[in-house]
C-alpha atoms as a PDB file:
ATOM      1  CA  UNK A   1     -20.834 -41.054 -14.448  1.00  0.00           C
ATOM      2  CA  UNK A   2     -18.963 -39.560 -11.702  1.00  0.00           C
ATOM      3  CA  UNK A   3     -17.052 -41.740  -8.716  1.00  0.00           C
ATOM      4  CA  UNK A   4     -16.091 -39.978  -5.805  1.00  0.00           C
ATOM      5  CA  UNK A   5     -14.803 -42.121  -2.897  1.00  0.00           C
ATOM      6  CA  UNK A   6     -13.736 -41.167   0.288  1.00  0.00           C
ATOM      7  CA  UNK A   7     -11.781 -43.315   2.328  1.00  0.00           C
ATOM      8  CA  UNK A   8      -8.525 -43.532   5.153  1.00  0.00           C
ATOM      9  CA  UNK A   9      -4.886 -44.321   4.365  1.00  0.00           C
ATOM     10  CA  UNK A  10      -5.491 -47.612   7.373  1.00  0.00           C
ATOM     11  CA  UNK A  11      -8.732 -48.728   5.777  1.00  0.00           C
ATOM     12  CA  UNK A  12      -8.342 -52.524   4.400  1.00  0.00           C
ATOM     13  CA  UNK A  13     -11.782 -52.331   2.399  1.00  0.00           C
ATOM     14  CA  UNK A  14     -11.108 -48.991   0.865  1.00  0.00           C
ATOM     15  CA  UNK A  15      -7.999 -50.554  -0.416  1.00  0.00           C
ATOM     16  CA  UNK A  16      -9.900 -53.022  -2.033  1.00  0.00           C
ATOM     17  CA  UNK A  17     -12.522 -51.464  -3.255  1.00  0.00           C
ATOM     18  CA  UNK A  18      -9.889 -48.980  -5.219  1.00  0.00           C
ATOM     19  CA  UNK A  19      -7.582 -52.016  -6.641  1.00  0.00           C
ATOM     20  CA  UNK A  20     -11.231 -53.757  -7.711  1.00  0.00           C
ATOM     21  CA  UNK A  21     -11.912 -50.303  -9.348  1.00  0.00           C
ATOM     22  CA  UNK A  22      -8.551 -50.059 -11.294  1.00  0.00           C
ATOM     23  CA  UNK A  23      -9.177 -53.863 -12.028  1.00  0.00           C
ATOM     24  CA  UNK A  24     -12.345 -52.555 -14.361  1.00  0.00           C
ATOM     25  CA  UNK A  25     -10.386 -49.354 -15.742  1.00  0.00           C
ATOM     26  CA  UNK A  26     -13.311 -47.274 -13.405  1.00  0.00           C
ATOM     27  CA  UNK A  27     -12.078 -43.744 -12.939  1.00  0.00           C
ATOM     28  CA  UNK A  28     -12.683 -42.099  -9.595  1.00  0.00           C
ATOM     29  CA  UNK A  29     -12.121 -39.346  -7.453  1.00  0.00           C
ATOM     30  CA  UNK A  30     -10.718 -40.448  -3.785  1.00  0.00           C
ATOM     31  CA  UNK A  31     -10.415 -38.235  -0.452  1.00  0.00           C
ATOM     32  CA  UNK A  32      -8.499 -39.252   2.306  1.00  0.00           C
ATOM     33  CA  UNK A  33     -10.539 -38.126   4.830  1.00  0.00           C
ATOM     34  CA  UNK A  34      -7.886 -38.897   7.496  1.00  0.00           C
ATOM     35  CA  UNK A  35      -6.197 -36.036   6.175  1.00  0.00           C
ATOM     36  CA  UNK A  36      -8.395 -33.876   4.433  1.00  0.00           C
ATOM     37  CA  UNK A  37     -10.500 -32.497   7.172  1.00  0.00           C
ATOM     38  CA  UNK A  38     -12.948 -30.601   4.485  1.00  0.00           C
ATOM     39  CA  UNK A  39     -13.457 -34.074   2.771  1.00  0.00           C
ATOM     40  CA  UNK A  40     -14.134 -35.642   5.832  1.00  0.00           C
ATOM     41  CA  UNK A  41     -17.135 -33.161   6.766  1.00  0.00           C
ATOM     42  CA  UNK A  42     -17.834 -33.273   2.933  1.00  0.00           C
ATOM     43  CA  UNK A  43     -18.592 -37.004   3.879  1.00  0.00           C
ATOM     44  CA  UNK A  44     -20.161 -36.744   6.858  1.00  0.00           C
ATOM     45  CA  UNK A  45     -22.519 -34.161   5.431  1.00  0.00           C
ATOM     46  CA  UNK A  46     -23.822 -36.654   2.455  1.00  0.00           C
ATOM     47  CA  UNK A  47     -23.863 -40.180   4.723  1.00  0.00           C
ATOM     48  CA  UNK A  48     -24.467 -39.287   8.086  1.00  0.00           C
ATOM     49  CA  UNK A  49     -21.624 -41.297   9.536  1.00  0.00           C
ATOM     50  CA  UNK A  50     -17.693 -41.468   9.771  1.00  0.00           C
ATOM     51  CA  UNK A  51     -17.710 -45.283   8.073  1.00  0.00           C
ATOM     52  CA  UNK A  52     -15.457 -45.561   5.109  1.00  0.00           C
ATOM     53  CA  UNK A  53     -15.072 -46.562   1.988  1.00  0.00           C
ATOM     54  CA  UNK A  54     -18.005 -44.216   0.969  1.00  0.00           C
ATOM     55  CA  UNK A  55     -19.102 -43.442  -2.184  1.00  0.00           C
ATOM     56  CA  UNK A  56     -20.863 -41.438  -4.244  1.00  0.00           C
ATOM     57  CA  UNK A  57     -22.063 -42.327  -8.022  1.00  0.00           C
ATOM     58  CA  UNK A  58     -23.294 -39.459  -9.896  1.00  0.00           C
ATOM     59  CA  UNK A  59     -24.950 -40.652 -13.138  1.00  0.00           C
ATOM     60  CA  UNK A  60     -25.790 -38.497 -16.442  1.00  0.00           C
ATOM     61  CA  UNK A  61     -29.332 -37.871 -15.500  1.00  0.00           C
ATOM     62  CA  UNK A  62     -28.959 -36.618 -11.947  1.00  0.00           C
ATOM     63  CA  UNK A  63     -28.974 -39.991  -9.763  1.00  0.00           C
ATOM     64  CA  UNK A  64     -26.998 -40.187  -7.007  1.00  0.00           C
ATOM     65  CA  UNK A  65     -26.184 -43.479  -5.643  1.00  0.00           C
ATOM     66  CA  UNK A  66     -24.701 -43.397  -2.479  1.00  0.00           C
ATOM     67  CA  UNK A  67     -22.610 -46.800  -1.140  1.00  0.00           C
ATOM     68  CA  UNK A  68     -20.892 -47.651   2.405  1.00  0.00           C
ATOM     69  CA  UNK A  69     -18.268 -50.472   2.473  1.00  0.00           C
ATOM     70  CA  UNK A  70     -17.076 -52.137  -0.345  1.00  0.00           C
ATOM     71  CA  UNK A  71     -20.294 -54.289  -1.675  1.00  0.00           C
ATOM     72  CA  UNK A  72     -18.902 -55.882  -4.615  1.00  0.00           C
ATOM     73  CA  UNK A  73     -22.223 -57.233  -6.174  1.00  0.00           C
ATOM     74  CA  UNK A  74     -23.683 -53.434  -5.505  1.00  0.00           C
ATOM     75  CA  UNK A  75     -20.955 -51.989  -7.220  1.00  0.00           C
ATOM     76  CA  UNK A  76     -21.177 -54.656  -9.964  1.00  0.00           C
ATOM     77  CA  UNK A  77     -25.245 -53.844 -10.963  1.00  0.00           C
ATOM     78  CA  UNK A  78     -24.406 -50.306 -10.257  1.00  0.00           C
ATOM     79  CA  UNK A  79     -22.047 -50.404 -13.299  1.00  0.00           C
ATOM     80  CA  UNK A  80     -23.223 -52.313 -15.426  1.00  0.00           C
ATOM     81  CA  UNK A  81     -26.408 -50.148 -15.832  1.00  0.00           C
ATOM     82  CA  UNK A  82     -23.841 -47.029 -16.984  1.00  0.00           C
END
């Protein structure tokens, strides 16, 4: 399983979604899209939107879940299916 997230250095909910992430020992990738202009179109690209936290899970067999804001239960059923 692969985590990408892309979020913003003034975000509140990114910032919690990566503490609750560290919290389970999750590994992920995170783009600041406030300063990473090619992550930001990156984002845009996959969701449509500007909203942060977004993220991507990429499971083993090809699945791509794809997750605005930080939905704890989401993240929760998500995870516990890897």
């Amino acid at each position: 399983m692969k985590i990408t997230i892309y979020s913003t250095t003034t975000c509140p909910y990114c910032v919690m979604l990566k503490r609750w992430l560290d919290d389970q020992k999750v590994e992920y990738t995170d783009y600041l899209v406030d300063k990473n202009p090619i992550a930001a179109q990156a984002m845009v690209q996959q969701s449509g939107q500007m909203g942060v936290p977004f993220t991507t899970i990429e499971h083993e067999d090809g699945q791509v879940d794809k997750i605005l804001g930080f939905n704890r239960p989401q993240f929760e059923s998500i995870l516990a299916k890897a």
